[in-house]
C-alpha atoms as a PDB file:
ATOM      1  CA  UNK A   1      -2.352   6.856   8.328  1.00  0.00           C
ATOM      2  CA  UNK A   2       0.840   8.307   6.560  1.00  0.00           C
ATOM      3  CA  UNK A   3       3.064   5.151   5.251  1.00  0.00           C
ATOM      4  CA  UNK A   4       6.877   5.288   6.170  1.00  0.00           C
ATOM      5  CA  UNK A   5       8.958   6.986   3.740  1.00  0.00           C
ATOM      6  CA  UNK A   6      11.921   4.423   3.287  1.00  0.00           C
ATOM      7  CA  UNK A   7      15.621   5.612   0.846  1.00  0.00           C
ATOM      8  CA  UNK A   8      17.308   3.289  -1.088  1.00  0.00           C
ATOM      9  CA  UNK A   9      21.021   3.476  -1.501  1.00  0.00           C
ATOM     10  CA  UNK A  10      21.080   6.263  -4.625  1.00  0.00           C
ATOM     11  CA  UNK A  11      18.285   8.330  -1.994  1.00  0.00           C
ATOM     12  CA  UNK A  12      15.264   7.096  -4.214  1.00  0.00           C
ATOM     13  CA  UNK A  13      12.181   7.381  -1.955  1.00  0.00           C
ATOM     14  CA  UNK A  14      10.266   3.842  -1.812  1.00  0.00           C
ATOM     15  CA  UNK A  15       7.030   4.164   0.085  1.00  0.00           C
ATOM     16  CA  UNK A  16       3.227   3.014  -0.347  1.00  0.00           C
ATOM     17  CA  UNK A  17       2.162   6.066  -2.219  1.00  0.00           C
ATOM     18  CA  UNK A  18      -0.886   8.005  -0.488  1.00  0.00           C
ATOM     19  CA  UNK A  19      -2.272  11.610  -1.719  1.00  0.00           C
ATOM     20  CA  UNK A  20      -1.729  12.847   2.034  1.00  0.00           C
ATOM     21  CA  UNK A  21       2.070  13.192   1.143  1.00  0.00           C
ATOM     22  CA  UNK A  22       3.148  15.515  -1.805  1.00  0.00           C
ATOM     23  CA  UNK A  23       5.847  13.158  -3.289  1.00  0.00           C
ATOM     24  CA  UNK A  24       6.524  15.743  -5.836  1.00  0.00           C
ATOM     25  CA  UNK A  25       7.365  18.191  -3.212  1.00  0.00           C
ATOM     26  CA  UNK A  26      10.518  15.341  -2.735  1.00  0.00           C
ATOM     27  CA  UNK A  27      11.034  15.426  -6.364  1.00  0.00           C
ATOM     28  CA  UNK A  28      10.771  13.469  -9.723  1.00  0.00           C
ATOM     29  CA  UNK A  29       8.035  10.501  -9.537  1.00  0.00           C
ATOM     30  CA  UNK A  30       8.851   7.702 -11.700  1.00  0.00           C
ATOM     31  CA  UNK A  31       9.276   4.067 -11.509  1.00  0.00           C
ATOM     32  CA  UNK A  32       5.866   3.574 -10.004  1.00  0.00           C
ATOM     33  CA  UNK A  33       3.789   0.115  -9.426  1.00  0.00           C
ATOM     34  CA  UNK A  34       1.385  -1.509  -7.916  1.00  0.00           C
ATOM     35  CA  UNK A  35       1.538  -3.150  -4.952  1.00  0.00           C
ATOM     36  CA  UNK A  36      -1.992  -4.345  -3.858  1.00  0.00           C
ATOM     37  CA  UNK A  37      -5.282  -3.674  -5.000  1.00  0.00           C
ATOM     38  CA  UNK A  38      -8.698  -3.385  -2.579  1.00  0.00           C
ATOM     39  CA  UNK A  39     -11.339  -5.186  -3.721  1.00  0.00           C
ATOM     40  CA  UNK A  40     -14.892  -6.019  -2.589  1.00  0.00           C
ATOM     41  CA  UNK A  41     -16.310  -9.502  -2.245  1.00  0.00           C
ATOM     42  CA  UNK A  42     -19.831  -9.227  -2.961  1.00  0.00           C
ATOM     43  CA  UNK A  43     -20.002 -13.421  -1.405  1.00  0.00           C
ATOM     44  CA  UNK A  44     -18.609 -12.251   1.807  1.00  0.00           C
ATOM     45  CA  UNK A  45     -19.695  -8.848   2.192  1.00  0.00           C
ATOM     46  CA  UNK A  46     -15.662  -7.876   2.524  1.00  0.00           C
ATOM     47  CA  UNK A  47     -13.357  -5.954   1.457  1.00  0.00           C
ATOM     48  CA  UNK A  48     -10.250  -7.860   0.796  1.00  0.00           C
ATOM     49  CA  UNK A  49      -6.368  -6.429   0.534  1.00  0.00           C
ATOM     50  CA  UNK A  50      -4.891  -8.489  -2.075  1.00  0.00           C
ATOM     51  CA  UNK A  51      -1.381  -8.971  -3.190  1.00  0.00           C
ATOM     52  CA  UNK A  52      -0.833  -9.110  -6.983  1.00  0.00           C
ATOM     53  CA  UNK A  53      -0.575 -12.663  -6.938  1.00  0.00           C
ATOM     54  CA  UNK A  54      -4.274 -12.458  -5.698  1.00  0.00           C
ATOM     55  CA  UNK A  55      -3.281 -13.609  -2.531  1.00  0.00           C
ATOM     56  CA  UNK A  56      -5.544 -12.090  -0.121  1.00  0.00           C
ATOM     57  CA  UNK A  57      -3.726 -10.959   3.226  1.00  0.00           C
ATOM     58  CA  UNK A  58      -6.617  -8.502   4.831  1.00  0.00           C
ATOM     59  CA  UNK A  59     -10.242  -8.652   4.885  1.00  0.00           C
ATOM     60  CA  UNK A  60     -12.660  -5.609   6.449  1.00  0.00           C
ATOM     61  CA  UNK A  61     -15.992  -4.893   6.319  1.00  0.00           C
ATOM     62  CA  UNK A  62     -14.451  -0.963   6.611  1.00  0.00           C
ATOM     63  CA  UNK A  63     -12.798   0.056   3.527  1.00  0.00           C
ATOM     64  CA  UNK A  64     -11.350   2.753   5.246  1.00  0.00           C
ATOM     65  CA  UNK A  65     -10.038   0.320   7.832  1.00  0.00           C
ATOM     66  CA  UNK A  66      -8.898  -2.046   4.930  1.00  0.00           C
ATOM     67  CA  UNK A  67      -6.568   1.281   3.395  1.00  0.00           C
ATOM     68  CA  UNK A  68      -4.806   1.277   6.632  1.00  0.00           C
ATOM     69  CA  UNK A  69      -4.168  -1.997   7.106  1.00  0.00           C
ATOM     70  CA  UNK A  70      -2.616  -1.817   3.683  1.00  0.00           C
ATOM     71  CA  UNK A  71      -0.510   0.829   4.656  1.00  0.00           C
ATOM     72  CA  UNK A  72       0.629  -1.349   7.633  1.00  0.00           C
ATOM     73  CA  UNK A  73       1.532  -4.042   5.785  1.00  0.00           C
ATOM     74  CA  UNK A  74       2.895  -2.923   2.480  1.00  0.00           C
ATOM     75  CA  UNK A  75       4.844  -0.001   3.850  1.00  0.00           C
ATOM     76  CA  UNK A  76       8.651  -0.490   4.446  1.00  0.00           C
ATOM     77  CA  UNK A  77       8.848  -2.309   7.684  1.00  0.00           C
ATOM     78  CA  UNK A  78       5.516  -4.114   6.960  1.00  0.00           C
ATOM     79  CA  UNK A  79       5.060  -7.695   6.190  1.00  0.00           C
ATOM     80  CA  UNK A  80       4.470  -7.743   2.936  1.00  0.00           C
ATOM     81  CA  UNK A  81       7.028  -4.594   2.024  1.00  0.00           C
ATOM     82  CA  UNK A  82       8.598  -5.391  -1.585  1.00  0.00           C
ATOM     83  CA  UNK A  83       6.551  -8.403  -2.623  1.00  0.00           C
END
């Protein structure tokens, strides 16, 4: 799944960053951060999308399934966009 490519008001790109879109082909990458991390849980056999609070707001037993619903959510237009 390809995240939404969102512009700010001075055209800066803002977007969960994925290698299956060549943000250098849009131009200088800076300013990058993290927005989630993907963890397993070895007690409940999971792996859990968690906010860098350590809230957790996605558990999968897929990881690959766990990556998209990342996207989903942290993406602009997602719940969790900018936290």
């Amino acid at each position: 799944m390809i995240p939404n490519l969102e512009l700010d008001e001075q055209n800066n790109v803002q977007t969960l960053y994925t290698d299956e879109v060549d943000l250098y082909e849009l131009g200088l990458v800076e300013d990058v951060k993290r927005a989630s991390n993907i963890l397993f849980d070895q007690e409940g056999q999971v792996w859990e999308v968690k906010l860098l609070d350590g809230t957790v707001i996605h558990r999968n037993k897929n990881r690959e399934a766990a990556i998209e619903r990342e996207i989903e959510l942290m993406s602009p237009g997602g719940e969790y966009y900018g936290r």
